[in-house]
Every structure is written in structure tokens, then in C-alpha cells.
N, C-alpha and C. Protein backbone atom coordinates (compact mmCIF):
# COMPACT_ATOMS: atom_id res chain seq x y z
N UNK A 1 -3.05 2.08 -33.71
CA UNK A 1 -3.88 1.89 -32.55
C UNK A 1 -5.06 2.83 -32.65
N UNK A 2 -6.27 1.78 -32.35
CA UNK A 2 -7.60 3.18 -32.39
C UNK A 2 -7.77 3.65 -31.22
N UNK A 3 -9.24 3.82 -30.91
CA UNK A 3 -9.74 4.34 -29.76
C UNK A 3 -10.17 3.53 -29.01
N UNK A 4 -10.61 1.52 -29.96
CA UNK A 4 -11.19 0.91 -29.24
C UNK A 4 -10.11 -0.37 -28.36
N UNK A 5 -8.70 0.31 -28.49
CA UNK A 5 -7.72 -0.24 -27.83
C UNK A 5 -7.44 0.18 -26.45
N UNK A 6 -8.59 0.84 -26.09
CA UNK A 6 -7.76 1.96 -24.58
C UNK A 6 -7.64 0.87 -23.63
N UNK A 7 -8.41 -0.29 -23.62
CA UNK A 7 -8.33 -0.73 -22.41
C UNK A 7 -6.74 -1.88 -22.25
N UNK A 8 -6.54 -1.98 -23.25
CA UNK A 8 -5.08 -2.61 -23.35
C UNK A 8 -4.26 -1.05 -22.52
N UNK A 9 -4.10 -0.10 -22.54
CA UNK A 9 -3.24 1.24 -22.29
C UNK A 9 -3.61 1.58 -21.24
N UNK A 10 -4.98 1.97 -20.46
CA UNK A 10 -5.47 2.73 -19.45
C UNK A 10 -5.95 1.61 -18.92
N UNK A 11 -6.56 1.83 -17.43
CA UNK A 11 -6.50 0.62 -16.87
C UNK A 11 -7.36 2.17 -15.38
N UNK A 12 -8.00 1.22 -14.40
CA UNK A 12 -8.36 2.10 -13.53
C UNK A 12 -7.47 2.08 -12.13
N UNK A 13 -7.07 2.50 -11.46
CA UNK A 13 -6.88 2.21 -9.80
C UNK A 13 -7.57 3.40 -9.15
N UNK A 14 -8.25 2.33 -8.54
CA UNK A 14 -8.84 3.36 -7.77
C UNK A 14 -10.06 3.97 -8.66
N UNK A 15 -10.52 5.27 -8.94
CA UNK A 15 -11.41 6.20 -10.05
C UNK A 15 -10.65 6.77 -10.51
N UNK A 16 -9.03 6.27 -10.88
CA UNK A 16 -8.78 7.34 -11.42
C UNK A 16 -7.85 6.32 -12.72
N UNK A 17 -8.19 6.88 -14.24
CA UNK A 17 -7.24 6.33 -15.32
C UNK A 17 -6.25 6.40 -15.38
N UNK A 18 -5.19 5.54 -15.37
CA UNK A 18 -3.63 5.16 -15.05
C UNK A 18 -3.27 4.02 -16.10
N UNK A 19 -1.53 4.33 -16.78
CA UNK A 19 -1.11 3.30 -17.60
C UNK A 19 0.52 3.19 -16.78
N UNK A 20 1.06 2.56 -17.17
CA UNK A 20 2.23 2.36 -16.44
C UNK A 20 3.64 1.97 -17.56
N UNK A 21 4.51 2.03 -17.15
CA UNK A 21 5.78 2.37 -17.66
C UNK A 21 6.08 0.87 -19.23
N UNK A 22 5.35 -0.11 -18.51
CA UNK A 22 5.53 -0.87 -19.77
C UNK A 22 4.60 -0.90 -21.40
N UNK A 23 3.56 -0.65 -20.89
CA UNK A 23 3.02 -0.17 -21.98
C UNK A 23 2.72 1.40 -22.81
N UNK A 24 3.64 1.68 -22.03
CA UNK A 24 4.44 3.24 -22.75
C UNK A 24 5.77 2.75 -23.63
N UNK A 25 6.37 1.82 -23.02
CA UNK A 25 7.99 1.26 -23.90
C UNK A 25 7.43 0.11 -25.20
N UNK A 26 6.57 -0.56 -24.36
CA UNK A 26 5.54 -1.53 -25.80
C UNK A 26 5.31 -0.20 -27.08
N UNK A 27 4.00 0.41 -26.75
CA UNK A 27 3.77 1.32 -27.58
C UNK A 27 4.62 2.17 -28.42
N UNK A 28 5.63 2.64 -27.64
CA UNK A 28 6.72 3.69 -28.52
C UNK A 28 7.51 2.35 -28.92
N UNK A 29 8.14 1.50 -28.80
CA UNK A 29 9.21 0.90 -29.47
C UNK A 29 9.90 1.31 -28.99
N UNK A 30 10.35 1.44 -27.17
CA UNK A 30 11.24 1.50 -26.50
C UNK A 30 11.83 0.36 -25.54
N UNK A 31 12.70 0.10 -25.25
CA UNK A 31 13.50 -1.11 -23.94
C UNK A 31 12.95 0.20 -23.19
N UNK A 32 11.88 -1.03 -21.71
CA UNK A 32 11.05 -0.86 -20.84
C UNK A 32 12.07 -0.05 -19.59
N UNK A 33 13.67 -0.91 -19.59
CA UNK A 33 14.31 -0.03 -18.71
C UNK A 33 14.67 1.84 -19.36
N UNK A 34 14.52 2.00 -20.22
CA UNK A 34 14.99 3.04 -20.70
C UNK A 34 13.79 4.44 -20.82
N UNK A 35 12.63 3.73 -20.84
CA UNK A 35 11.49 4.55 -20.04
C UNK A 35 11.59 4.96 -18.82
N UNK A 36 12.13 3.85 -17.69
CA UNK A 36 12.22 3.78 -16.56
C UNK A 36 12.97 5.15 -16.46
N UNK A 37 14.05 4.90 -17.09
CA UNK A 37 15.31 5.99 -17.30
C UNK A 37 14.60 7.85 -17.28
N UNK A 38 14.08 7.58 -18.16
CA UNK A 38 13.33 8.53 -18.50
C UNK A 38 12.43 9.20 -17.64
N UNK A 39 11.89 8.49 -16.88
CA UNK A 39 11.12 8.97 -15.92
C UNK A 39 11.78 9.45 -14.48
N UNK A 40 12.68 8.35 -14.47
CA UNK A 40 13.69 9.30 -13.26
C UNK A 40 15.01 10.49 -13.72
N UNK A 41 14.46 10.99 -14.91
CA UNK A 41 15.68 12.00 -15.55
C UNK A 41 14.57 13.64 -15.15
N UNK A 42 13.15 12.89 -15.63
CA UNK A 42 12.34 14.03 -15.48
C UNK A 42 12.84 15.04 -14.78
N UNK A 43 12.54 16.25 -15.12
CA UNK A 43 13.15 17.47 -14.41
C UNK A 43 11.97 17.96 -13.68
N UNK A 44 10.85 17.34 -13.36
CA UNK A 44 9.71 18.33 -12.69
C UNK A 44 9.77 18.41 -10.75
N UNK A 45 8.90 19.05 -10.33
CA UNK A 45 8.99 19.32 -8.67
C UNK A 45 8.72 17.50 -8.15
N UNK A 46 9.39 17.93 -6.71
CA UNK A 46 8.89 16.33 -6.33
C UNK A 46 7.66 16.03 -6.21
N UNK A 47 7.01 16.94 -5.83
CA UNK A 47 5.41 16.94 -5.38
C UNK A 47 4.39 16.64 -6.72
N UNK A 48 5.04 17.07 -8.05
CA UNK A 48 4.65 15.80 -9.03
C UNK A 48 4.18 14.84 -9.18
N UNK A 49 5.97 14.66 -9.36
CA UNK A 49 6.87 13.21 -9.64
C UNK A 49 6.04 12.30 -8.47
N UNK A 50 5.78 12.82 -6.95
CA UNK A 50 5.09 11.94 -6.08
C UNK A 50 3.39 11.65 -6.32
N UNK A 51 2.92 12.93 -6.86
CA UNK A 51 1.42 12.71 -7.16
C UNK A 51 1.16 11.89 -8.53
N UNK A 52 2.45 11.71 -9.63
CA UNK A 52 1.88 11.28 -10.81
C UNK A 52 2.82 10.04 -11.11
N UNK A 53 3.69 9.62 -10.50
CA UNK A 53 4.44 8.57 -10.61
C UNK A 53 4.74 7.56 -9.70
N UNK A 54 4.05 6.33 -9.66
CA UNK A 54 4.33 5.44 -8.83
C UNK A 54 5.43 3.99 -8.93
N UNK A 55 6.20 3.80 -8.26
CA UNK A 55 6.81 2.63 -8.75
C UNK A 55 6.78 1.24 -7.85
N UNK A 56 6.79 0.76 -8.56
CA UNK A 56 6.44 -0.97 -7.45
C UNK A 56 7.60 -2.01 -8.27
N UNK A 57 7.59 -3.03 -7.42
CA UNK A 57 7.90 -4.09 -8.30
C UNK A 57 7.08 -5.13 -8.43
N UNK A 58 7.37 -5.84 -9.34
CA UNK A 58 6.01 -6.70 -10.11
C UNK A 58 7.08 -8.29 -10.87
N UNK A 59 6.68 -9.06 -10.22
CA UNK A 59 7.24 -10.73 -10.91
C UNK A 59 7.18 -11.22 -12.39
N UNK A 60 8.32 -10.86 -12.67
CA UNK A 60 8.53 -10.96 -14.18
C UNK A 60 8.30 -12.69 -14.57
N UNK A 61 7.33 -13.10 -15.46
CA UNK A 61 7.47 -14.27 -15.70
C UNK A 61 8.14 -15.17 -16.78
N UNK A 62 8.70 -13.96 -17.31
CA UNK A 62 9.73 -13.86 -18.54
C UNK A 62 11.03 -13.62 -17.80
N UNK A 63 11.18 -13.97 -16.95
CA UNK A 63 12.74 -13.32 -16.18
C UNK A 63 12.92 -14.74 -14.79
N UNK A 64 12.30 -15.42 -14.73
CA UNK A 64 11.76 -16.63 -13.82
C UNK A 64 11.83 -15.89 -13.02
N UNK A 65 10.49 -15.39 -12.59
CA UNK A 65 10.33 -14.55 -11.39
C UNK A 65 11.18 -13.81 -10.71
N UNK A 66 11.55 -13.06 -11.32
CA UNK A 66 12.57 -12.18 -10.95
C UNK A 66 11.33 -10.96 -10.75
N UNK A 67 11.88 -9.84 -10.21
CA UNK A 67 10.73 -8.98 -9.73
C UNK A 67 11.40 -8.15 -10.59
N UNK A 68 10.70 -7.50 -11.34
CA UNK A 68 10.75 -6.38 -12.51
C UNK A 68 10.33 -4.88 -11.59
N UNK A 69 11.05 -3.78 -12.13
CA UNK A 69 10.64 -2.58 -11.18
C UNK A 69 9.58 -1.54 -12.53
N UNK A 70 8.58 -1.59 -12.08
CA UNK A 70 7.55 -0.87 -12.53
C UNK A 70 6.80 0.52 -12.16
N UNK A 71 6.27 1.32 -13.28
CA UNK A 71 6.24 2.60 -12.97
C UNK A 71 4.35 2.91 -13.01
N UNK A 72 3.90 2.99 -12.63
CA UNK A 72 2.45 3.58 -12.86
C UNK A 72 2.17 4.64 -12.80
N UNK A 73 1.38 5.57 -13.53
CA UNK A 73 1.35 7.15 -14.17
C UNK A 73 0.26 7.28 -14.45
N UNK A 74 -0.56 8.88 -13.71
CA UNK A 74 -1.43 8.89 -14.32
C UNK A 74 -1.47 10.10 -15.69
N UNK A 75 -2.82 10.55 -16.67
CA UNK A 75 -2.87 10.91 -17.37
C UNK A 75 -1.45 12.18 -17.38
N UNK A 76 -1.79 13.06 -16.34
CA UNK A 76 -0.50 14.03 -16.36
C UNK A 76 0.90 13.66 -16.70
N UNK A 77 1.07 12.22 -15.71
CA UNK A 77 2.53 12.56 -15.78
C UNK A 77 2.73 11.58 -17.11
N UNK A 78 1.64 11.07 -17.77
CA UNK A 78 1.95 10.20 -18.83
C UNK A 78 2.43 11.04 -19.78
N UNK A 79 1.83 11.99 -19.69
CA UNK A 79 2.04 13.43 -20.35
C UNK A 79 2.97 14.08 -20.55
N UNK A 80 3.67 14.42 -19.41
CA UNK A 80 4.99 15.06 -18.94
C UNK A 80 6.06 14.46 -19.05
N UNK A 81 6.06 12.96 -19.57
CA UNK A 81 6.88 12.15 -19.76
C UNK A 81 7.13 11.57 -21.40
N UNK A 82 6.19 11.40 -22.09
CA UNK A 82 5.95 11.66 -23.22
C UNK A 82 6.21 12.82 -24.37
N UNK A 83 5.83 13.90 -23.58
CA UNK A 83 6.14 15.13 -24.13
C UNK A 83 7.66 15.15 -25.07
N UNK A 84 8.41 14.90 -24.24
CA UNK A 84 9.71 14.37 -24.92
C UNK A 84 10.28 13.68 -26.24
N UNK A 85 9.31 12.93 -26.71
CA UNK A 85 9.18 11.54 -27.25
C UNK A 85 8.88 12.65 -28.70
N UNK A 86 9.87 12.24 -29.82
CA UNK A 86 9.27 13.00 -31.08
C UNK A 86 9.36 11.90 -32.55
N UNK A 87 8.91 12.39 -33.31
CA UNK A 87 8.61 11.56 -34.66
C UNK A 87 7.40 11.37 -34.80
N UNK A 88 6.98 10.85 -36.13
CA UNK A 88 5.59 10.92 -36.10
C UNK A 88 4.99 9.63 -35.71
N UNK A 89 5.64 8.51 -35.66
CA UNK A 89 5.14 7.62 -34.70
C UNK A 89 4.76 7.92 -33.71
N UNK A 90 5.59 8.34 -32.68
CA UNK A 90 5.47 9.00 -31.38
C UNK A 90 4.41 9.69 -31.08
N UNK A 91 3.85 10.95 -32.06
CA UNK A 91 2.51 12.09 -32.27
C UNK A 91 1.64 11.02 -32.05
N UNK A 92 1.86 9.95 -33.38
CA UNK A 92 0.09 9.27 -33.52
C UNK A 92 0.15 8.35 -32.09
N UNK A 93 0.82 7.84 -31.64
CA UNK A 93 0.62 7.44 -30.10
C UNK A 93 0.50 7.92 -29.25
N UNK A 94 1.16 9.45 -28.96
CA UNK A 94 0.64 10.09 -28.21
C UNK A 94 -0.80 10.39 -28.13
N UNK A 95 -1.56 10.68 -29.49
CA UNK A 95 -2.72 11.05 -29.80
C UNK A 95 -3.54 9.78 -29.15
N UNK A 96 -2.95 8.69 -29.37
CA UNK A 96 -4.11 7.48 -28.97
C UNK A 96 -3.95 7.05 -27.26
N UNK A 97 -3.04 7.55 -26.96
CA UNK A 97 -2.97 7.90 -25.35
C UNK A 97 -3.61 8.86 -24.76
N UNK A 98 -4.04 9.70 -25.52
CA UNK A 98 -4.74 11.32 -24.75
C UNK A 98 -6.41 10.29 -25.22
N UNK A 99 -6.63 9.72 -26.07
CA UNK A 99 -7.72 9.42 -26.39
C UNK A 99 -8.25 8.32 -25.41
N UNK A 100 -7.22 7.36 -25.00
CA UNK A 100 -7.57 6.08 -24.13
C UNK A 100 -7.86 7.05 -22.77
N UNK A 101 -7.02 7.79 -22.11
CA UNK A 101 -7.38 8.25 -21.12
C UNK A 101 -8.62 9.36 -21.18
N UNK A 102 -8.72 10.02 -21.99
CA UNK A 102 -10.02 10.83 -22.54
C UNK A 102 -10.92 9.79 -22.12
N UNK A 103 -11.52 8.76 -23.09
CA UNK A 103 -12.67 7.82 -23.13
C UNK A 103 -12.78 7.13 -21.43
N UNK A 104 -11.68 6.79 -21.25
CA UNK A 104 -11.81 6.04 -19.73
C UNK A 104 -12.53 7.17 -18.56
N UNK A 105 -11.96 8.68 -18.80
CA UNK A 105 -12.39 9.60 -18.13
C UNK A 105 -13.95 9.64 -18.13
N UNK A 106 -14.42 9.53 -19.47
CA UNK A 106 -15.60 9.47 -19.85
C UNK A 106 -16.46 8.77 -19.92
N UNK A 107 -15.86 7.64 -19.22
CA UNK A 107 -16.36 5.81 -18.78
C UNK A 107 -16.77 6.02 -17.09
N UNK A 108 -15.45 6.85 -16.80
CA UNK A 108 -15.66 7.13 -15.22
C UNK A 108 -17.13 7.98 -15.16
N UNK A 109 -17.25 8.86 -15.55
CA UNK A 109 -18.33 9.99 -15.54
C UNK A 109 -19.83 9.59 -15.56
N UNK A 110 -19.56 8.57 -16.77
CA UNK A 110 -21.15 7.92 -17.01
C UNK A 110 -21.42 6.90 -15.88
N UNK A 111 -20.49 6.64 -15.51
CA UNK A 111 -20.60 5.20 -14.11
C UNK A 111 -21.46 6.35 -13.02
N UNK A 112 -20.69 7.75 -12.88
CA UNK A 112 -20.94 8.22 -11.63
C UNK A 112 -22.22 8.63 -12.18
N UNK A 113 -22.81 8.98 -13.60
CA UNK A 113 -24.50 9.55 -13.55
C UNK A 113 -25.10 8.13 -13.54
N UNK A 114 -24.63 6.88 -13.90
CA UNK A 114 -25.94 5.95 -13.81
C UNK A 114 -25.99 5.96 -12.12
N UNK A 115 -24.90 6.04 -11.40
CA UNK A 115 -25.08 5.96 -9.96
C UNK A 115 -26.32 7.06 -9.30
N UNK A 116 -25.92 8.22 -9.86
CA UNK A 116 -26.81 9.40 -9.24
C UNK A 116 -28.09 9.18 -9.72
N UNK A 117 -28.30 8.39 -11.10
CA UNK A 117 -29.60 8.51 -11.79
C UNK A 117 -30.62 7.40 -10.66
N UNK A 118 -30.01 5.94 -10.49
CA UNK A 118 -30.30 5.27 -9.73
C UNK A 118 -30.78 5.35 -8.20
N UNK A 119 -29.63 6.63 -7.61
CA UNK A 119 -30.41 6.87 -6.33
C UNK A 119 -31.45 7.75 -6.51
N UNK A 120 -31.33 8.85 -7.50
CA UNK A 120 -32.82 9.54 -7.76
C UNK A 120 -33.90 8.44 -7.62
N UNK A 121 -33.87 7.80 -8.43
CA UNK A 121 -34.75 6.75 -9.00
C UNK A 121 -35.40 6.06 -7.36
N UNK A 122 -34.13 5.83 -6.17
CA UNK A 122 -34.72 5.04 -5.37
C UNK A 122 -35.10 5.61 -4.56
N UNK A 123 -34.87 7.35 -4.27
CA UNK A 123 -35.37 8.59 -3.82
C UNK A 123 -36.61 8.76 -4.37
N UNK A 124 -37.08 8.80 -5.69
CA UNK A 124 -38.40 8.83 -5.96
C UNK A 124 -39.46 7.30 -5.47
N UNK A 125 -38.92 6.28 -5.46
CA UNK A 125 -39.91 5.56 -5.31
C UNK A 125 -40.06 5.67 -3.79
N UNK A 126 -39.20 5.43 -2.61
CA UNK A 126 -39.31 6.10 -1.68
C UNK A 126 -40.83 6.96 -0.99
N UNK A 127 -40.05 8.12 -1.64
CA UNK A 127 -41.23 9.30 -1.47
C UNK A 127 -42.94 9.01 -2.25
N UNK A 128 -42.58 8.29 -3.06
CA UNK A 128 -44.17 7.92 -3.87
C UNK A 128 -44.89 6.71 -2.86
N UNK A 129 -44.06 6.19 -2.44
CA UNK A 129 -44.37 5.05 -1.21
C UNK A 129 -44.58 5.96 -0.25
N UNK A 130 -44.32 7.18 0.72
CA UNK A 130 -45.13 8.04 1.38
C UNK A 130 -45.92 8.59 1.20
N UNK A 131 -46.12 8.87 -0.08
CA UNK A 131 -47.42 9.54 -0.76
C UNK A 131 -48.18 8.75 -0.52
N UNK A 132 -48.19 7.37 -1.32
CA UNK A 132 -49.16 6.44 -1.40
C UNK A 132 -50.02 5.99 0.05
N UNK A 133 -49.15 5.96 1.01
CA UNK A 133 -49.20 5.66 2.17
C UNK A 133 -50.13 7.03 2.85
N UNK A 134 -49.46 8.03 2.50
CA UNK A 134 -50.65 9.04 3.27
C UNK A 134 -51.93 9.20 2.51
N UNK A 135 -51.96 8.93 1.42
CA UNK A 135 -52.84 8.87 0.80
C UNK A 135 -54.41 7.68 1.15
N UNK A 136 -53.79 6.66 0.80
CA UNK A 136 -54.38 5.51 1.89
C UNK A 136 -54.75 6.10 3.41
N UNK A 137 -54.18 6.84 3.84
CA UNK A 137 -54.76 7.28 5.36
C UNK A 137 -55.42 8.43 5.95
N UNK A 138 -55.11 9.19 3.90
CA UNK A 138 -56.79 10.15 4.08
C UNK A 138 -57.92 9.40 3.85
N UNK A 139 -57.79 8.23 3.10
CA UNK A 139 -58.80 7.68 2.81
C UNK A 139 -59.84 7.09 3.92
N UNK A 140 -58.80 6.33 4.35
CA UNK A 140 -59.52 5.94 5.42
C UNK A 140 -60.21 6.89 6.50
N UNK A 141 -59.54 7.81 6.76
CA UNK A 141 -60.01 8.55 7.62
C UNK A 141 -61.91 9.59 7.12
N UNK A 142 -61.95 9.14 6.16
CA UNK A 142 -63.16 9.71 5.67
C UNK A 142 -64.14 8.95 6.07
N UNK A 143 -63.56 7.16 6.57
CA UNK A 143 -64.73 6.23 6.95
C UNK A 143 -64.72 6.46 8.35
N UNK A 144 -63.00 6.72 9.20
CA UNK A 144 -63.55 6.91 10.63
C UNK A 144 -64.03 8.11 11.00
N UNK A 145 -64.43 8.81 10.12
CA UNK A 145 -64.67 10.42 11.13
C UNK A 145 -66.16 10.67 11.11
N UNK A 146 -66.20 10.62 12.40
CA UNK A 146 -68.06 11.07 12.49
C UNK A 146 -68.19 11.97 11.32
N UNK A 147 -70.09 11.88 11.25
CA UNK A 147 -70.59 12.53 10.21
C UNK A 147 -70.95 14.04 10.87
């Protein structure tokens, strides 16, 4: 997996980069319940486990709609959950997981300067439209003012 795979792995909710429990068990060559496993074995505080791990269920269409229980994670706890995971398979995926969420981070960032660049941009024309405007009304005022 390269770098130009992140968007199969990371995914946004919200502004913030998030992958979720099945394409952590895809990637490693794990059964998806046994991640699951994994994530509720975690030994960390709840206040974590609540800020970096979400679970829902989601309609399996491989299961005739049966509702599948799913985990969503962001970069940290993808982290903290992974950490675990050894061999060198495991490293080079880990590596392309720190990289998908890296680049997405860095997808987020440039979104927020074209945003700021844009309101500059509509901040300057703005103000050049008051310029222009007072400008025009020194002008004139040179024709109404007695001599």
C-alpha cells in the first residue's frame, strides 16, 4: 500500500481524519470480529477509549442485512490499538496508516488556508471598493466646491 491509497483507509467525519475497525482487519489480515476484540481488551482510561473510539452498527450486505457492529477511530486510538500488532507486515502498514492520516491532516490544513486566502481576497476587494468609492468623492468634490 502507498501513500496514494489513503483515501480507501482515512475517510473524514466531521474535520477530523478517522478509519474504522474494518479496514484495520482488511489491512492487517485479521477476522473483523477479532479487531473488535481487540479494541474492547484495550487497557487505556475511559476518557480515551470515549474520545477515540466509536461504535455503531452498520447493515451488512454480505450477512442479508444483518447489522454488523462497527468501530470508528481516530488517528490516536488507531494508534493505541495497533501498537500491539507485530511482524513486518504489520510495521509496513502501520507506516502507511500514519501516512494516510498524515496526508489527510494535510488535506485538512490546505482546505482551511484556501478558505482564509479567499476571505482575505474578499476582504481586500471590499476595502478597494471603499477606496475606490472615496476616491470618486474626492473627485467630485473638487467640481462642487466654490473657487
Amino acid at each position: 500500500m502507498n501513500l496514494v491509497d489513503f483515501q480507501e483507509i482515512v475517510c473524514l467525519q466531521g474535520d477530523e481524519p478517522v478509519t474504522d475497525s474494518r479496514k484495520v482487519a482488511q489491512h492487517f489480515g485479521k477476522r473483523h470480529y477479532h479487531v473488535l476484540r481487540d479494541i474492547e481488551r484495550l487497557q487505556c482510561s475511559d476518557k480515551f477509549k470515549a474520545s477515540n473510539f466509536g461504535f455503531s452498527f452498520e447493515i451488512n450486505e454480505l450477512a442479508n442485512g444483518k447489522p454488523d457492529k462497527v468501530c470508528r477511530m481516530t488517528k490516536d486510538g488507531f494508534l493505541f490499538l495497533v501498537m500491539g500488532y507485530t511482524g513486518a507486515k504489520a510495521a509496513a502498514i502501520k507506516e502507511s496508516f500514519i501516512e494516510a492520516f498524515n496526508a489527510m491532516a494535510a488535506w485538512i490544513r490546505a482546505q482551511e488556508i484556501k478558505t482564509e486566502l479567499l476571505q482575505a481576497e474578499v476582504l481586500l476587494d471590499r476595502e478597494e471598493a471603499k477606496a475606490s468609492m472615496h476616491g470618486r468623492g474626492l473627485a467630485l468634490s473638487r467640481y462642487t466646491r466654490p473657487p
